[in-house]
N, C-alpha and C. Protein backbone atom coordinates (compact mmCIF):
# COMPACT_ATOMS: atom_id res chain seq x y z
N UNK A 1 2.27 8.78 -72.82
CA UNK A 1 1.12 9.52 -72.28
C UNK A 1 0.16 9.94 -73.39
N UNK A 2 -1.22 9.59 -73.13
CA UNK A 2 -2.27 10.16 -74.04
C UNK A 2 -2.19 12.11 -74.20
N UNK A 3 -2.56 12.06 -72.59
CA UNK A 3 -3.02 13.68 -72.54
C UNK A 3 -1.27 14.19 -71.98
N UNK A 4 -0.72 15.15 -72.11
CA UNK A 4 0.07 15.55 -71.36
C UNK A 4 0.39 17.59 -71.29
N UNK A 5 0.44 17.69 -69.70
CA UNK A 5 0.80 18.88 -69.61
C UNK A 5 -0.08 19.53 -69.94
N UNK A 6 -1.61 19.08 -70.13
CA UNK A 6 -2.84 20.06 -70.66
C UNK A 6 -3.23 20.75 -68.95
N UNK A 7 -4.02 21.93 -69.68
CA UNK A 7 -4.58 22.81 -68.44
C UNK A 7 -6.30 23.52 -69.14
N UNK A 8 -7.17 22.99 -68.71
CA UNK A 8 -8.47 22.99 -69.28
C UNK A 8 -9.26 23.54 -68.47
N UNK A 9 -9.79 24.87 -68.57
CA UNK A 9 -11.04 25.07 -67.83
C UNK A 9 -12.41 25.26 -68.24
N UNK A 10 -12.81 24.95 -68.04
CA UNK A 10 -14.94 25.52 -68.30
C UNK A 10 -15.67 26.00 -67.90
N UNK A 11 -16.04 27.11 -67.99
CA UNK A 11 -17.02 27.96 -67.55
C UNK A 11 -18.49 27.57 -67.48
N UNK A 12 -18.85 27.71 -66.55
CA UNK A 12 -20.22 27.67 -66.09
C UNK A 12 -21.43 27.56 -67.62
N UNK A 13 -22.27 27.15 -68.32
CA UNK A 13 -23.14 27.44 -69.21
C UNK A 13 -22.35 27.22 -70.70
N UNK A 14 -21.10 26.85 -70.80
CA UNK A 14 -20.16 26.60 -72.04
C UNK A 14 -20.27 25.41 -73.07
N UNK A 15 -20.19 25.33 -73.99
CA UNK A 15 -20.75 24.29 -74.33
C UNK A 15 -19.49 24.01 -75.60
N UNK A 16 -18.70 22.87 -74.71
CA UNK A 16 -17.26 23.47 -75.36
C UNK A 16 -17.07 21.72 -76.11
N UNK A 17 -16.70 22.24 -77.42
CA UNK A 17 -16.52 21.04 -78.54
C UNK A 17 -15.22 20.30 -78.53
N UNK A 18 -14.79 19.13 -78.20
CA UNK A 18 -13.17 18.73 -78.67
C UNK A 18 -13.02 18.36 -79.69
N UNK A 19 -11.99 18.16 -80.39
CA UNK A 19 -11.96 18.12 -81.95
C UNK A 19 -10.31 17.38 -81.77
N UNK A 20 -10.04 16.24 -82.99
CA UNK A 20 -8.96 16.00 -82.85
C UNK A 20 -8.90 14.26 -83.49
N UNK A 21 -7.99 14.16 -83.83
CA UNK A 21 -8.08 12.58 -84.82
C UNK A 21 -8.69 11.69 -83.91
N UNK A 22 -8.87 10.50 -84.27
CA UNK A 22 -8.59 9.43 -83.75
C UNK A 22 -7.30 9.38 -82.69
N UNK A 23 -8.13 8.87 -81.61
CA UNK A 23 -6.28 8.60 -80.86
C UNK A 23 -6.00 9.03 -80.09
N UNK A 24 -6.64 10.69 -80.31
CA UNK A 24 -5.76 11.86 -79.42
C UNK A 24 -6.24 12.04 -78.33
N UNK A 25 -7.12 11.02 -77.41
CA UNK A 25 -7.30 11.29 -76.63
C UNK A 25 -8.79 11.85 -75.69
N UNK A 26 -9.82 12.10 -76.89
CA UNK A 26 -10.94 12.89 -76.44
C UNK A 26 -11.35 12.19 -75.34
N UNK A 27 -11.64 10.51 -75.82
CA UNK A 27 -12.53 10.07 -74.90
C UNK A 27 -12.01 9.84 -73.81
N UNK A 28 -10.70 9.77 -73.49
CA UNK A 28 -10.01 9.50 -72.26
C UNK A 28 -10.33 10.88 -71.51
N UNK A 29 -9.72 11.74 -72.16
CA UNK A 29 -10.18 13.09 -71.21
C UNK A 29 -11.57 12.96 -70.86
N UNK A 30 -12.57 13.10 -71.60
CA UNK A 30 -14.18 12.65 -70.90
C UNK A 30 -14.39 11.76 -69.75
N UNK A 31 -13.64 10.74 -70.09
CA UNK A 31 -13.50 9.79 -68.98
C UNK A 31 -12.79 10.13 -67.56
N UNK A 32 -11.64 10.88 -67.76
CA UNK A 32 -10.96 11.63 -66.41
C UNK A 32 -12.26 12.57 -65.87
N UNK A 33 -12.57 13.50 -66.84
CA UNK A 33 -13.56 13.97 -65.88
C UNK A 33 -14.60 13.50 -65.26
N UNK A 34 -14.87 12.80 -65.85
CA UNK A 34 -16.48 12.08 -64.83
C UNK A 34 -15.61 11.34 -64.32
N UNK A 35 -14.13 11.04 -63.79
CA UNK A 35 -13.81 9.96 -62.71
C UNK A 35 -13.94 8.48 -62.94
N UNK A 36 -14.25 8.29 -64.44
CA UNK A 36 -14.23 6.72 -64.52
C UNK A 36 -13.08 6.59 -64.58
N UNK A 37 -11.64 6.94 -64.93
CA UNK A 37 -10.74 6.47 -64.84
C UNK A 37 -9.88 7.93 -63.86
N UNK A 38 -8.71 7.05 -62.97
CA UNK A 38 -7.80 8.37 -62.49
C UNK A 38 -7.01 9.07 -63.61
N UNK A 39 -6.35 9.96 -63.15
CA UNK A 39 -5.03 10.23 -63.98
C UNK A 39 -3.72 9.78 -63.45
N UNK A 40 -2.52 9.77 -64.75
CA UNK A 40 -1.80 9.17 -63.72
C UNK A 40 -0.44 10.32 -62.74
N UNK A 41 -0.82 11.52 -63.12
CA UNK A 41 -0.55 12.47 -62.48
C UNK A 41 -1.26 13.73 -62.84
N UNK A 42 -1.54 14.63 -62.37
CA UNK A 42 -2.33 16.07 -62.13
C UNK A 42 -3.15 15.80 -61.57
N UNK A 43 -4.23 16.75 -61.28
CA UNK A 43 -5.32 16.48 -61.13
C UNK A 43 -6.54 17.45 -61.82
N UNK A 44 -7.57 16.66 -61.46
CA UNK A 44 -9.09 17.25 -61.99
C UNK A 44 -9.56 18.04 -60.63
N UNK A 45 -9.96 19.06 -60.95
CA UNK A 45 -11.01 19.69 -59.91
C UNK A 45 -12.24 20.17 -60.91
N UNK A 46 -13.23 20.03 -60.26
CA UNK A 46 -14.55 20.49 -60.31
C UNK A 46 -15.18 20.90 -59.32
N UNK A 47 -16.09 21.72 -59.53
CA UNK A 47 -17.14 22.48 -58.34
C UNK A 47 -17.18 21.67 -57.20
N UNK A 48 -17.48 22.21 -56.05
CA UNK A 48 -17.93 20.86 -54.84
C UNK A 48 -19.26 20.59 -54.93
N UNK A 49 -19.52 19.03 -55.16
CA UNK A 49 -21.17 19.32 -55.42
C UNK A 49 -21.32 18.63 -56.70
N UNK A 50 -20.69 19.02 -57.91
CA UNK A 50 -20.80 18.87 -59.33
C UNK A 50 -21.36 17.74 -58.97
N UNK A 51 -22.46 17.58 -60.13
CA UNK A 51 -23.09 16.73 -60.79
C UNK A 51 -22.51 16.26 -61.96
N UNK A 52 -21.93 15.27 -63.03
CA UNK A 52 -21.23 14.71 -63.97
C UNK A 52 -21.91 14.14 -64.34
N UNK A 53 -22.64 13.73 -65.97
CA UNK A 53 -22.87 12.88 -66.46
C UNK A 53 -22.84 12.56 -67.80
N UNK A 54 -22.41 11.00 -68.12
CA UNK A 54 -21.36 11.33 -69.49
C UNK A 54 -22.27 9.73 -70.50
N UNK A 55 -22.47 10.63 -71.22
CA UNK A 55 -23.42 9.73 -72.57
C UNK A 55 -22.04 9.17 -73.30
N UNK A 56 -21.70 7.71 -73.42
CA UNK A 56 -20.37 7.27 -74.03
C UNK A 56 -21.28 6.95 -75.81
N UNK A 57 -20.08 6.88 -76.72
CA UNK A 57 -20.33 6.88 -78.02
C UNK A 57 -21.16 5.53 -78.83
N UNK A 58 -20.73 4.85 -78.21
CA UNK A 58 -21.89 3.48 -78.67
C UNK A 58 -22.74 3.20 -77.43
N UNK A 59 -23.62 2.32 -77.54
CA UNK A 59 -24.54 2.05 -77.07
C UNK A 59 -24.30 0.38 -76.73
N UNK A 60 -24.54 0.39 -75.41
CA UNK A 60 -24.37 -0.56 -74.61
C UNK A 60 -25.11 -2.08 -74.87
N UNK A 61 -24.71 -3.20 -75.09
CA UNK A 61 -25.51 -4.00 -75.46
C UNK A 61 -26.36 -4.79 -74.65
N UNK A 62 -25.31 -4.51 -73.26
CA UNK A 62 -26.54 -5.07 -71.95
C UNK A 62 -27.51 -4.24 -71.42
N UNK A 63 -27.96 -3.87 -72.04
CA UNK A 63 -29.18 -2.64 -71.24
C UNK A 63 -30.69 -3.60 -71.64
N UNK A 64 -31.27 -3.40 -70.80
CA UNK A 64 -32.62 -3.85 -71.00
C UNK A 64 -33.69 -3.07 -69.67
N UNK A 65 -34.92 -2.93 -70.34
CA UNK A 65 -36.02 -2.49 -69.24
C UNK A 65 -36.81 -1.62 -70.31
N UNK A 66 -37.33 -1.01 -70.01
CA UNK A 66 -38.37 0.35 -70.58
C UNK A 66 -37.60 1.36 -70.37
N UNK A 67 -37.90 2.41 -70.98
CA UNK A 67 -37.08 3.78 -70.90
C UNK A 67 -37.12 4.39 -69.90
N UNK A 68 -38.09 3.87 -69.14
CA UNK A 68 -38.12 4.79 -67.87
C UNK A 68 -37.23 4.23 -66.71
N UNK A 69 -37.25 3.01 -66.55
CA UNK A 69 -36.22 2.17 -65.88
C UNK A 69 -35.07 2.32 -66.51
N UNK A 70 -34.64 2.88 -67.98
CA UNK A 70 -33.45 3.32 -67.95
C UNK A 70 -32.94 4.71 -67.35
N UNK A 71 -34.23 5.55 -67.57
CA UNK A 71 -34.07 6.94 -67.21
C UNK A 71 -33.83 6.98 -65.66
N UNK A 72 -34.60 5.98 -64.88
CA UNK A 72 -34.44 5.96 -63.50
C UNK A 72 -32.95 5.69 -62.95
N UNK A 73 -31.74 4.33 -63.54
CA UNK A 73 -30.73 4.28 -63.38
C UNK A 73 -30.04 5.36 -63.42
N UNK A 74 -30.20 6.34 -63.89
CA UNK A 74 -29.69 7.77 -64.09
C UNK A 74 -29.35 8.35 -62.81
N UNK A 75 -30.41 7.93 -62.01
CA UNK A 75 -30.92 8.83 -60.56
C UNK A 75 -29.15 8.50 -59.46
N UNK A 76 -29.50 9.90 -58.62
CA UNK A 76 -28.28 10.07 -58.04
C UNK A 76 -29.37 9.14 -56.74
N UNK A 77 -28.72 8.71 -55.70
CA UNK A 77 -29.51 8.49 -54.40
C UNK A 77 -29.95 9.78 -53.69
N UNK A 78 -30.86 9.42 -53.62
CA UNK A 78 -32.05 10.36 -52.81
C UNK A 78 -32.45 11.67 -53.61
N UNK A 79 -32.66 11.08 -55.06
CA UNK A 79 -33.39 11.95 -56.45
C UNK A 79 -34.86 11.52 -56.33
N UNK A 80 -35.71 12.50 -56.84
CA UNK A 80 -36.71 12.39 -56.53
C UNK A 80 -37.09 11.70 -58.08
N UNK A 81 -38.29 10.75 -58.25
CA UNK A 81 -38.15 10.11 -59.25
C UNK A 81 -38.59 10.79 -60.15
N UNK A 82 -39.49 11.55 -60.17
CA UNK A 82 -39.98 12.37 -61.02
C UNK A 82 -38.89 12.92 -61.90
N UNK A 83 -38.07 13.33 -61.65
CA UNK A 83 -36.36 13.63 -62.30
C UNK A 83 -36.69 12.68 -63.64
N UNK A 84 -36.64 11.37 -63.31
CA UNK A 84 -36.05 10.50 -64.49
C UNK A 84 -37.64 10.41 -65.88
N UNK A 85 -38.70 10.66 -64.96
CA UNK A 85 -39.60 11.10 -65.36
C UNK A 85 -39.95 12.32 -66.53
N UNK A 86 -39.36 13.07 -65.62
CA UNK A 86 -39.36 14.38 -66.52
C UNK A 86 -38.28 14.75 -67.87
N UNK A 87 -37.37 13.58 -67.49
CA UNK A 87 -36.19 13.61 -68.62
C UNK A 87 -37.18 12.92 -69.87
N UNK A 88 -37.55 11.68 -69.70
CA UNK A 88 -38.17 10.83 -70.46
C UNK A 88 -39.25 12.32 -71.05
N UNK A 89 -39.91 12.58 -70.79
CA UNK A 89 -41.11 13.51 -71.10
C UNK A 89 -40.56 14.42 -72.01
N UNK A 90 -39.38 14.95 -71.52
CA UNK A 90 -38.50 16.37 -72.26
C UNK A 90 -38.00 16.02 -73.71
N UNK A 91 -37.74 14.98 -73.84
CA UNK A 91 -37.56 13.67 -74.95
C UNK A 91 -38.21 13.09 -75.68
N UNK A 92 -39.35 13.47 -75.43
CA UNK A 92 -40.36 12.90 -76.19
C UNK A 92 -40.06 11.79 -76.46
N UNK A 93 -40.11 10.50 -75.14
CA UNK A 93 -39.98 9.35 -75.25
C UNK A 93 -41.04 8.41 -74.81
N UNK A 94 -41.51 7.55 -75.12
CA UNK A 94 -42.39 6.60 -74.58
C UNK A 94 -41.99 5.60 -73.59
N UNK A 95 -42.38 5.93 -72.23
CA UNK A 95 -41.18 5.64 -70.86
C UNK A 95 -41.97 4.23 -70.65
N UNK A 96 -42.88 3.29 -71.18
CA UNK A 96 -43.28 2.26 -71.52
C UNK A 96 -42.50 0.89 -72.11
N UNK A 97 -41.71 2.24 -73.21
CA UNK A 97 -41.53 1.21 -74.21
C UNK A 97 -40.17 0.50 -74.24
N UNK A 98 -40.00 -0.98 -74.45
CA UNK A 98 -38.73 -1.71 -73.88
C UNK A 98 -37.35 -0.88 -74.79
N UNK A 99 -36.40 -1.32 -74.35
CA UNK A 99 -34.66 -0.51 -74.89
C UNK A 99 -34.77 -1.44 -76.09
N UNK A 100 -34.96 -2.43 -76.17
CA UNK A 100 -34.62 -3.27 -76.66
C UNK A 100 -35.06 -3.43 -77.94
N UNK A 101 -36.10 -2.78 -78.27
CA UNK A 101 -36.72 -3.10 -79.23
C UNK A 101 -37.19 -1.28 -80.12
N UNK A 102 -36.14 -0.65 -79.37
CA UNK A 102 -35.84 0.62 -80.34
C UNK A 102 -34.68 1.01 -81.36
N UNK A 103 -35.27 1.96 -82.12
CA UNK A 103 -34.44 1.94 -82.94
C UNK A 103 -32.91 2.82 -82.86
N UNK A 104 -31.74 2.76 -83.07
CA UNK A 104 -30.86 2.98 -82.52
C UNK A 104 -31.07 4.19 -82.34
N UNK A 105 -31.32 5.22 -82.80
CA UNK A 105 -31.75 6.75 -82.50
C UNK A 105 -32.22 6.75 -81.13
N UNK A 106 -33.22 6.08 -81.24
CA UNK A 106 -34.47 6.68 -80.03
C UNK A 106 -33.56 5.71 -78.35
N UNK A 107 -32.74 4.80 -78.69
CA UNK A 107 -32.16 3.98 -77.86
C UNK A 107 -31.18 5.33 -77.15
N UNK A 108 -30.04 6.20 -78.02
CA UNK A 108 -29.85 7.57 -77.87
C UNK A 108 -30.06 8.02 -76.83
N UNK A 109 -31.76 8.41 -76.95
CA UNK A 109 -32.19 8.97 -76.71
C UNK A 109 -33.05 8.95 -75.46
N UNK A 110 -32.83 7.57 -75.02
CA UNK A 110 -33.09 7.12 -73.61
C UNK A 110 -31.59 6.99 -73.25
N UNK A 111 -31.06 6.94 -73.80
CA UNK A 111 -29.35 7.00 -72.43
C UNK A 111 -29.23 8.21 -72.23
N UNK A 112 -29.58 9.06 -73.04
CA UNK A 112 -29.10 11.02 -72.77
C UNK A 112 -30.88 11.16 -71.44
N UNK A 113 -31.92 10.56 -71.77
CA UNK A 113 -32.48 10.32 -70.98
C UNK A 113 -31.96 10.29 -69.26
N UNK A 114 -31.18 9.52 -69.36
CA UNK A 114 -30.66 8.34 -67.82
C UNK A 114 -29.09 9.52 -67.68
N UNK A 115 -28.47 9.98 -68.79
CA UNK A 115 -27.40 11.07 -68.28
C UNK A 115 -28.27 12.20 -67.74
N UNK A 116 -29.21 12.86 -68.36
CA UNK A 116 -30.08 13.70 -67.63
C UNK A 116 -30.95 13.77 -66.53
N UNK A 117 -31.63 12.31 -65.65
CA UNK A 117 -32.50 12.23 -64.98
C UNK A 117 -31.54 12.48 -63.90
N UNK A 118 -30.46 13.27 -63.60
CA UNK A 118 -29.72 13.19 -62.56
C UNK A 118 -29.47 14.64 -62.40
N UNK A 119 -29.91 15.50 -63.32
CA UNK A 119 -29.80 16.91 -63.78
C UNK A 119 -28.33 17.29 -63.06
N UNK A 120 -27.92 16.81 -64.03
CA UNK A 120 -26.02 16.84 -64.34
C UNK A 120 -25.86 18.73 -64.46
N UNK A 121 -24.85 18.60 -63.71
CA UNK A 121 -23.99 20.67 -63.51
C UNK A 121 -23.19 20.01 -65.18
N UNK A 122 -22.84 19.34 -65.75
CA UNK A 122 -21.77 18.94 -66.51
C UNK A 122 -22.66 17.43 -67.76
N UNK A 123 -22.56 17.71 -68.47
CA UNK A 123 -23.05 16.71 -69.35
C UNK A 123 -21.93 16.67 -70.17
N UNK A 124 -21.46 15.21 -70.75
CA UNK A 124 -20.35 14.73 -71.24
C UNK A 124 -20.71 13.98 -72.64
N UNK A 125 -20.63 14.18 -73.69
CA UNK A 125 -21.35 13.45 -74.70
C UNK A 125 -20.39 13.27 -75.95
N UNK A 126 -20.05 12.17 -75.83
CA UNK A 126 -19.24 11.78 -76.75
C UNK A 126 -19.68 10.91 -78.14
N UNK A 127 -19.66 11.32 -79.42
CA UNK A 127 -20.23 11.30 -80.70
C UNK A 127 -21.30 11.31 -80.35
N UNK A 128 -22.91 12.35 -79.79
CA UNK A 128 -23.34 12.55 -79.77
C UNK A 128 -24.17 12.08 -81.25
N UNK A 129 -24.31 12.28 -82.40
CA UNK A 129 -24.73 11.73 -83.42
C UNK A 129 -24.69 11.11 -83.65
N UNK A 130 -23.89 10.13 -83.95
CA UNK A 130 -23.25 8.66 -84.23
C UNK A 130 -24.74 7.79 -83.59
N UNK A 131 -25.38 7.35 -85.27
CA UNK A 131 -26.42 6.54 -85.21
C UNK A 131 -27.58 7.19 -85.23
N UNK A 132 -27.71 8.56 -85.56
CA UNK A 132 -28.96 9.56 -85.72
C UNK A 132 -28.82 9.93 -87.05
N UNK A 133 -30.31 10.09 -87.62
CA UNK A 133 -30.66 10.09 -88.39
C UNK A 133 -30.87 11.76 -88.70
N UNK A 134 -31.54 12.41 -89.20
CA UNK A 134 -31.22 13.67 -89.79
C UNK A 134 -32.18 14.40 -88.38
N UNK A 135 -33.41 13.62 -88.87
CA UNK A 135 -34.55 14.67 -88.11
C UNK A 135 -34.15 14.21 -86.21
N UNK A 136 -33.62 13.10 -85.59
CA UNK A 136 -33.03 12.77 -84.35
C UNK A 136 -31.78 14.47 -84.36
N UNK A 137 -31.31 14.49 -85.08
CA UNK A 137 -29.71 15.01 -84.80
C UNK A 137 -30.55 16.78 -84.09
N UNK A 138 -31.44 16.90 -85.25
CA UNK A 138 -32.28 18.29 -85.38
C UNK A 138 -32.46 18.60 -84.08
N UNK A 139 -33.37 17.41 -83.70
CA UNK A 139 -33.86 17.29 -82.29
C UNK A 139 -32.94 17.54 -80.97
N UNK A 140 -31.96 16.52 -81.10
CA UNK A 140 -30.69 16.97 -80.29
C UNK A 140 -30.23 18.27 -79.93
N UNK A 141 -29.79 18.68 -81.49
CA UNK A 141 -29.45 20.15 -81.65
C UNK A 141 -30.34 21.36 -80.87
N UNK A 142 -32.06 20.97 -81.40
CA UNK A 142 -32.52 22.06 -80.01
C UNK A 142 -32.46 21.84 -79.11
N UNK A 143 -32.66 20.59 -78.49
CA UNK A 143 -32.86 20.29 -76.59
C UNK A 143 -31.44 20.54 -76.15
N UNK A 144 -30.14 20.87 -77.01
CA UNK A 144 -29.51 21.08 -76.01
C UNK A 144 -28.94 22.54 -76.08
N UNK A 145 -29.24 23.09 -76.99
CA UNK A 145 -29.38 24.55 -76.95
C UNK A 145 -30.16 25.18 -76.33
N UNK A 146 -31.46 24.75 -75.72
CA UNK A 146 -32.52 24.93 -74.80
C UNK A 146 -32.01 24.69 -73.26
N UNK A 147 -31.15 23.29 -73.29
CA UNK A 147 -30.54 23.04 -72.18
C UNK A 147 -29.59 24.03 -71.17
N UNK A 148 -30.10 24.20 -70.16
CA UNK A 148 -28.97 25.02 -69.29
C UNK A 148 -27.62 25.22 -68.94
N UNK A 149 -27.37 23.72 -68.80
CA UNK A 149 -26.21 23.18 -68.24
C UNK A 149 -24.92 23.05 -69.34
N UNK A 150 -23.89 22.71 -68.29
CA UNK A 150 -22.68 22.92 -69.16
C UNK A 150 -22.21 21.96 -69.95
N UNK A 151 -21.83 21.98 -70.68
CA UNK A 151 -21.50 21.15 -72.08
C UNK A 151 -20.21 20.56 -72.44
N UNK A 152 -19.55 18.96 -72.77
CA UNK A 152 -18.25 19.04 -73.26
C UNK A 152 -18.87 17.62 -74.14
N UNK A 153 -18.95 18.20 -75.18
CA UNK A 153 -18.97 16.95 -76.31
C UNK A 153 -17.67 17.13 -77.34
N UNK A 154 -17.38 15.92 -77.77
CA UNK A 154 -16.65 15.31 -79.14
C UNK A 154 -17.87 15.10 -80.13
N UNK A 155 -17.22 15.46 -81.30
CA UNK A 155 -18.56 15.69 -82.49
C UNK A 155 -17.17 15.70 -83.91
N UNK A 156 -17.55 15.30 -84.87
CA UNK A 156 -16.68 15.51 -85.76
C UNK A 156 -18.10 15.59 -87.34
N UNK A 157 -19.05 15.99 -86.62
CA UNK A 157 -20.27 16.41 -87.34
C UNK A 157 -20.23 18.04 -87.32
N UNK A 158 -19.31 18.47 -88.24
CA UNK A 158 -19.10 19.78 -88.55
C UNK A 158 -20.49 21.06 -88.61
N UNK A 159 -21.31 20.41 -88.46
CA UNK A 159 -22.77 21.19 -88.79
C UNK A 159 -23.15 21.22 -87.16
N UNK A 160 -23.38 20.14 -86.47
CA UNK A 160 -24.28 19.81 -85.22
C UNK A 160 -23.00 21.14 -84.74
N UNK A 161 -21.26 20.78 -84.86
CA UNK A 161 -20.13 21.87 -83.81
C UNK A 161 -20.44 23.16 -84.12
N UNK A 162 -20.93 23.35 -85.28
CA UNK A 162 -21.05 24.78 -85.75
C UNK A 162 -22.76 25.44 -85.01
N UNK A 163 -23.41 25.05 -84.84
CA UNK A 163 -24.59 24.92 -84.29
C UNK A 163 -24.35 25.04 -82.92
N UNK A 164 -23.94 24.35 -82.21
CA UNK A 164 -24.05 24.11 -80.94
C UNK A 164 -22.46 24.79 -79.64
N UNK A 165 -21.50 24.80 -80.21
CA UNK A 165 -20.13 24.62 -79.76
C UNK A 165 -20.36 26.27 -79.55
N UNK A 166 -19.62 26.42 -78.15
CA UNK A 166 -19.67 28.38 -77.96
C UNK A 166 -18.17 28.36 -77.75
N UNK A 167 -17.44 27.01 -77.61
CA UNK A 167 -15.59 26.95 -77.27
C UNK A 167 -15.70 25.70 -78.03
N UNK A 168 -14.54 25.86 -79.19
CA UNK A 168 -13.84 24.74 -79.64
C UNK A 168 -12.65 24.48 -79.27
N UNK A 169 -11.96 23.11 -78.32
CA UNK A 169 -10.58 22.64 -77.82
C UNK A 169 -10.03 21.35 -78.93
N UNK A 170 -9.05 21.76 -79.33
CA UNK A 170 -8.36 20.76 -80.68
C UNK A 170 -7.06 20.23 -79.71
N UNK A 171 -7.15 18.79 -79.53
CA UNK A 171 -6.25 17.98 -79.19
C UNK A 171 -5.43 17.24 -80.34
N UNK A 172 -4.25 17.41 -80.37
CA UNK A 172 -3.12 17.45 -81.27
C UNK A 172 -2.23 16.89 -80.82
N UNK A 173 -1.68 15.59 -81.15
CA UNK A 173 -0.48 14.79 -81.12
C UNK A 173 0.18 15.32 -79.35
């Protein structure tokens, strides 16, 4: 078993850091919660309703369109589009400009785009930095301290956890 016998809760507005080698598990737990994968016993509860949306650590190599057609994939059914709109805008992104031909930062920065155009109760962000550059990370760091919503990133960028993290959870063998 990866995870075992854990009991995890999160409070509403928390913006809670996991920490822990290689191995131990972070991204699988991320993954149980947004439901991409089951467990193979307990269970997950979340709010009724919750919104989930989870930015994974690399960047996808089949993506193609403009940022705004990425920001739009974001959309839950029957989101109003303006949503994916307004993410792109909040981002200071150019919702024009193709995926394809950005630079890995700003690429980032249209997938947290497309996790946001769905205005997620729960945002999931795993190595959040990984592939940002100093003044990108900066940026990060305020929009999501500005951000409302509740928080569970993996970060092993000791500055961005110290900055941002209001609960640190250390997964251990």
């Amino acid at each position: 078993p990866i995870l075992d016998s854990i009991n995890l809760q999160v409070e509403r507005g928390e913006r809670l850091c996991l920490v822990g080698r290689n191995g131990e598990g972070k991204s699988t737990l991320m993954k149980l919660i947004s439901a991409e994968i089951r467990p193979d016993s307990g269970e997950i509860a979340l709010e009724r309703q919750a919104r989930v949306a989870r930015l994974d650590q690399d960047v996808p190599d089949a993506i193609a369109g403009t940022v705004l057609e990425i920001a739009r994939a974001g959309l839950y059914k029957g989101d109003p589009d303006h949503l994916a709109e307004s993410a792109v805008t909040r981002l200071q992104l150019d919702p024009l400009a193709e995926f394809a031909q950005l630079s890995g930062g700003l690429k980032r920065r249209a997938l947290l785009a497309r996790a946001l155009a769905c205005e997620p109760d729960l945002l999931l962000l795993d190595e959040p930095t990984n592939h940002l550059d100093i003044d990108s990370i900066i940026y990060l760091e305020d929009f999501l301290m500005r951000w409302g919503g509740t928080l569970i990133f993996v970060s092993h960028d000791r500055s961005f956890v110290r900055r941002l993290a209001t609960r640190i959870g250390e997964l251990d063998r």
